[in-house]
Protein backbone atom coordinates (compact mmCIF):
# COMPACT_ATOMS: atom_id res chain seq x y z
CA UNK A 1 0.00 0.00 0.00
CA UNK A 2 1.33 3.34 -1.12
CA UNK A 3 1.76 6.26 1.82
CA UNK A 4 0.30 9.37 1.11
CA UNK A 5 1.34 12.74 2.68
CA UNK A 6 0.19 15.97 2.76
CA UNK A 7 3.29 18.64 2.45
CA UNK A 8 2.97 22.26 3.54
CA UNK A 9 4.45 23.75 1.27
CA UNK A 10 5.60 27.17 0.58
CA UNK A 11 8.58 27.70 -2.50
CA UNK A 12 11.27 27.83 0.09
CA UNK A 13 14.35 26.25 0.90
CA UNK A 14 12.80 24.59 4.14
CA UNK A 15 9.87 23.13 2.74
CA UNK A 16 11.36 22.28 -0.80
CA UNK A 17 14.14 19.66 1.38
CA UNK A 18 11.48 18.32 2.85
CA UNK A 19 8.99 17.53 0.23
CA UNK A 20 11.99 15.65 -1.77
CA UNK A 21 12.62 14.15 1.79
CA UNK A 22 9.03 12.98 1.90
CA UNK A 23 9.60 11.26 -1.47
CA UNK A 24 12.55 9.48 -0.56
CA UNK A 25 10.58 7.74 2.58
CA UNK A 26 8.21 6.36 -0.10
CA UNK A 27 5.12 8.96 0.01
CA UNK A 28 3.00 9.57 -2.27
CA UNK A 29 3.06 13.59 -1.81
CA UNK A 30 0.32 16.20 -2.17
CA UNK A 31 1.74 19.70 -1.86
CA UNK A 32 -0.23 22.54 -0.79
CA UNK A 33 0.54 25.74 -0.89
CA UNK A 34 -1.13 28.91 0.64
CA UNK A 35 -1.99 32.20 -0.82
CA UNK A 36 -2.64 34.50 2.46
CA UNK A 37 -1.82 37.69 0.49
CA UNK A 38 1.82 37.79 1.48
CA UNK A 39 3.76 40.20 0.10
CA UNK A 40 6.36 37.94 -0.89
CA UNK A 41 3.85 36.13 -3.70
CA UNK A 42 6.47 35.11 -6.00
CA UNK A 43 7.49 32.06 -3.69
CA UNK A 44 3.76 30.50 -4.94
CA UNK A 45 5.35 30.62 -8.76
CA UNK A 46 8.60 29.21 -7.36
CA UNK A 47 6.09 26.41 -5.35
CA UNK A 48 4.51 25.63 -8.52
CA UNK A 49 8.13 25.28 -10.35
CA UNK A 50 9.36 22.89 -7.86
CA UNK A 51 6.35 21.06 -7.67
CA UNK A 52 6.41 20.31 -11.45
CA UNK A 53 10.34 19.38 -10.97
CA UNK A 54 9.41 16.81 -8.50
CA UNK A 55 6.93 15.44 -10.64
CA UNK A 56 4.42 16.39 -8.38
CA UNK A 57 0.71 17.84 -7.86
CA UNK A 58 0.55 20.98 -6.42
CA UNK A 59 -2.77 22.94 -5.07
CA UNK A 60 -2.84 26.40 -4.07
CA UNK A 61 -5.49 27.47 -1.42
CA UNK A 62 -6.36 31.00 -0.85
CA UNK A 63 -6.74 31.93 2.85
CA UNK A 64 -6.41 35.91 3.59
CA UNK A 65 -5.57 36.72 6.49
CA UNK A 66 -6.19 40.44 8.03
CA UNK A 67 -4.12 42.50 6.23
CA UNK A 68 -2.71 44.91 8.77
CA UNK A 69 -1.91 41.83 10.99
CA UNK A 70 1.59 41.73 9.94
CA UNK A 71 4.43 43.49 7.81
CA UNK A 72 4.35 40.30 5.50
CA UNK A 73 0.81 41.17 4.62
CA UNK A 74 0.83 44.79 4.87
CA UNK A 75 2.32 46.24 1.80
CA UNK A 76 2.59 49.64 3.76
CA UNK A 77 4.81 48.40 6.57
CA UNK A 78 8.41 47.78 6.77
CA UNK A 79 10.34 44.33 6.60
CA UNK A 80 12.65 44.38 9.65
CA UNK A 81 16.38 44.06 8.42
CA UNK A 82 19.40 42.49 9.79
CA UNK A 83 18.04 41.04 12.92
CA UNK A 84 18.29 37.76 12.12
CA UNK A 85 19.82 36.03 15.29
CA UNK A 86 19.13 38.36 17.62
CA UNK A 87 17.65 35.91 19.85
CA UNK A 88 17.17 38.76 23.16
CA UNK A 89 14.39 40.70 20.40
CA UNK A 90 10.46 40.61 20.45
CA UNK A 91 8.94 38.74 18.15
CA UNK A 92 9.01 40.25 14.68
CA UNK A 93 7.18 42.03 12.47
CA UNK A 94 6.80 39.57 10.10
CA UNK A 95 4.86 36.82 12.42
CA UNK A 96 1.75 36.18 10.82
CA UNK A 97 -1.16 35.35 14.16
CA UNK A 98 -1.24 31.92 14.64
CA UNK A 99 -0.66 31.00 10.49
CA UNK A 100 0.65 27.55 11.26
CA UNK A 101 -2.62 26.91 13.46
CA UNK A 102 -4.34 27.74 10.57
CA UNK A 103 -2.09 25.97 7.79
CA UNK A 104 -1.84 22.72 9.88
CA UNK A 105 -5.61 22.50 10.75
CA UNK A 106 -6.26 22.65 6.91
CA UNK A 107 -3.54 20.37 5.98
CA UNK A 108 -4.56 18.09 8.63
CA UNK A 109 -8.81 18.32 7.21
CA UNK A 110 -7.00 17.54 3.74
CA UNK A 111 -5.21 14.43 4.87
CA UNK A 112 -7.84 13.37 6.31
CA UNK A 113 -10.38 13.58 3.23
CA UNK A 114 -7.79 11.94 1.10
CA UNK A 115 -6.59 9.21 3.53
CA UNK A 116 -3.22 10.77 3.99
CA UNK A 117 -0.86 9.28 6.94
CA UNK A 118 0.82 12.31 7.81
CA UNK A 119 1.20 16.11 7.32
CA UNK A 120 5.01 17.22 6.72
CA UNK A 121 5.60 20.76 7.61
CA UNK A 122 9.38 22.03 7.10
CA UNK A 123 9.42 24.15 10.74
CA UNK A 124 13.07 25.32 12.09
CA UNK A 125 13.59 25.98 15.53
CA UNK A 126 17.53 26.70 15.17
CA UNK A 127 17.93 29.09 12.62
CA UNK A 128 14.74 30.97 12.69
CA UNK A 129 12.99 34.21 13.62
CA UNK A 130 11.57 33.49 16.96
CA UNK A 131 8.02 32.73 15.87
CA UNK A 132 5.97 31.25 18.54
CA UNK A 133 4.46 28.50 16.07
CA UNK A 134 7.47 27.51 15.11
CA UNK A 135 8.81 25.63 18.63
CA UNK A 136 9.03 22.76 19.54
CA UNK A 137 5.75 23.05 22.39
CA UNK A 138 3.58 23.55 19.29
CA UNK A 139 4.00 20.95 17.63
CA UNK A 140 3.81 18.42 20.84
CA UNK A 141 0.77 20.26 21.67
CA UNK A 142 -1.23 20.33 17.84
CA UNK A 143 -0.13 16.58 17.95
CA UNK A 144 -2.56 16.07 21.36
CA UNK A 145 -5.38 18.38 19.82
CA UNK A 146 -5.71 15.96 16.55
CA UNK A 147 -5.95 12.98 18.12
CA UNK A 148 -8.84 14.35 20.27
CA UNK A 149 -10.60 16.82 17.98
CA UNK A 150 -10.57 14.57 14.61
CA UNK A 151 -11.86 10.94 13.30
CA UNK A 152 -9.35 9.36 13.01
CA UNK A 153 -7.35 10.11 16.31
CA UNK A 154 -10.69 9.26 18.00
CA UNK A 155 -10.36 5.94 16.09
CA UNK A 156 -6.47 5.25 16.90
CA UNK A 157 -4.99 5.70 13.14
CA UNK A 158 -4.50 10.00 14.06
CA UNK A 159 -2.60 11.59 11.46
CA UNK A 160 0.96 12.30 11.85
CA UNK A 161 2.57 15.47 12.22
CA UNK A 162 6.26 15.01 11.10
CA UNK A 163 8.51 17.95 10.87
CA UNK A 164 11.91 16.70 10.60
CA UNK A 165 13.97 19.67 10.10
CA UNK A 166 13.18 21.00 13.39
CA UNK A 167 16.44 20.71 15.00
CA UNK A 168 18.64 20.79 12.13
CA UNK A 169 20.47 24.27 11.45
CA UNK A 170 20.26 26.00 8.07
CA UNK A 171 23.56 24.76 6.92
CA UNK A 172 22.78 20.86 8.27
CA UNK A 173 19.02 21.28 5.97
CA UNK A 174 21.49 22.59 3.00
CA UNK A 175 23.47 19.79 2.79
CA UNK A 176 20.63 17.36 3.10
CA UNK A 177 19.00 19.12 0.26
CA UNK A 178 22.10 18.67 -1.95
CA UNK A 179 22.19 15.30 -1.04
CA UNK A 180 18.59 14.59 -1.97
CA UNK A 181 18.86 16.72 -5.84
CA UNK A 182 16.32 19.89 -4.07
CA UNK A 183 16.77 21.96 -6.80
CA UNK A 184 17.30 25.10 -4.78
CA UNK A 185 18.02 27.43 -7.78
CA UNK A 186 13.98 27.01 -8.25
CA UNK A 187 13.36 27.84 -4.32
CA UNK A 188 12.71 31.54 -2.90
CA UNK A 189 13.12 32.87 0.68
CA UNK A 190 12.90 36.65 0.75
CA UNK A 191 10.29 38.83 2.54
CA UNK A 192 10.73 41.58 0.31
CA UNK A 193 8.88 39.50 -3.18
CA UNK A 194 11.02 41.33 -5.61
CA UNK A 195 12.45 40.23 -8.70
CA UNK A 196 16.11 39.22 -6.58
CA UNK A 197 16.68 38.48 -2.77
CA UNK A 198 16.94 41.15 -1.02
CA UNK A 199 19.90 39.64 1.15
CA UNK A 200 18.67 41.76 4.29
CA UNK A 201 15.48 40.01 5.79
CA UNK A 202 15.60 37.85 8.23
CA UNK A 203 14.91 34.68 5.62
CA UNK A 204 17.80 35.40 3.24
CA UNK A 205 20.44 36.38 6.20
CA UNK A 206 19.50 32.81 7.68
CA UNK A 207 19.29 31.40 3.89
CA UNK A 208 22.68 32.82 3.41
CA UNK A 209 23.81 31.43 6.67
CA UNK A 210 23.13 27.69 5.72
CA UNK A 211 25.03 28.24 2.47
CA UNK A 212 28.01 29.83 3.74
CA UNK A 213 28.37 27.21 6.86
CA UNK A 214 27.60 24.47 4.66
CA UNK A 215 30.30 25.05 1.83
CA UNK A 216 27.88 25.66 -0.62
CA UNK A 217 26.99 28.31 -2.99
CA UNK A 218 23.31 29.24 -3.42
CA UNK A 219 22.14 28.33 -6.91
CA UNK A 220 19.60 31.05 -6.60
CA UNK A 221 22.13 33.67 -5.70
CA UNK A 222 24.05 32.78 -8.81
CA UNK A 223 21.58 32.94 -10.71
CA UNK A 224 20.44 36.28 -9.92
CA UNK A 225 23.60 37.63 -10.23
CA UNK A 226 24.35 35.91 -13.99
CA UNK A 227 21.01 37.65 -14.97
CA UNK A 228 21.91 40.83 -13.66
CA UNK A 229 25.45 40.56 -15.67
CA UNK A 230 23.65 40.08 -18.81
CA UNK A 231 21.08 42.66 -18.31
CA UNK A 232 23.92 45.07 -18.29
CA UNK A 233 25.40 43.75 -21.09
């Protein structure tokens, strides 16, 4: 019997390793990605992209959230800069209320209609930006609200909530990537949703972080860069 999986799935670096990681256990994968009128939009087109690389089907789910609730979907506020690691700081701007409550309760409903064994979700609690839902308590805690509040926890078969990339640092998920083909040239990380990483937000300093510490150099970066020598040219 084939495993199915759900995969929330975003475009980025995180969730990219672990949707080819999902394959490589033997799941069948069904990537979803959310439209919540972030600002950063173009990491749905890089979603898609990756989606078709992995051979893939990918579904896109609109689910708005108040716009003024954070900088990411405020177009009028600004995307902290170079505070990535400050570990003593509030949480930032850019934490969207309670988003992976929302993304996991969906993902969860979905495996559930399809028959789906387990949600992946590619959470980092090393090298990340302090955001609440993205601990380690969370997920212990979601994990005892599904198997009380659905079907099939009630019935002993609840569905699992894996996110193995939770303790690994940037650099350790970059090297798994390259080890697993994640074509991360295809991926996108920044806040800012421009036509190149802005190199500044918190998700490209951390991004940047896992390159440099693993050895690596980012196949996005490059790329950028080769277009922007040729537009000159």
């Amino acid at each position: 019997m084939v495993k199915k999986a759900v995969i929330l799935f975003s475009g980025g670096l995180d969730s990219a390793t672990v949707l080819y990681l999902a394959q490589r256990e033997g799941y069948r994968c069904r990537p979803i990605v959310f439209d919540y009128g972030q600002r950063h939009r173009r990491e749905i087109i890089s979603a898609r992209r990756i989606a078709r690389a992995a051979d893939v089907p990918c579904e896109v789910l609109k689910v708005p959230f108040p716009r003024k609730s954070s900088s990411l979907t405020d177009p009028t506020a600004r995307i902290p800069l170079g505070n990535a690691g400050k570990k003593t700081r509030a949480i930032p701007s850019t934490y969207v209320p309670a988003r992976n409550i929302v993304f996991l309760s969906l993902a969860v409903s979905f495996a559930e209609s399809i028959g789906a064994e387990a949600v992946f979700i590619g959470a980092n609690a090393v090298d990340f930006s302090d955001y609440p839902d993205c601990r380690p308590m969370f997920y212990t805690a979601f994990r005892r609200t599904i198997v009380v509040g659905t079907k099939s926890g009630t019935e002993g078969r609840s569905v699992k909530i894996l996110a193995p990339l939770l303790y690994k640092t940037k650099a350790e998920i970059v090297k798994l990537g390259f080890a697993l083909g994640v074509p991360y040239r295809l991926t996108w990380s920044c806040y800012q949703g421009g036509r190149r990483p802005c190199g500044r937000c918190d998700s490209c300093a951390f991004r940047a972080k896992g390159f440099r510490e693993a050895g690596r150099a980012d196949p996005l970066v490059v790329a950028a860069a080769m277009n922007g020598r040729r537009g000159r040219g």
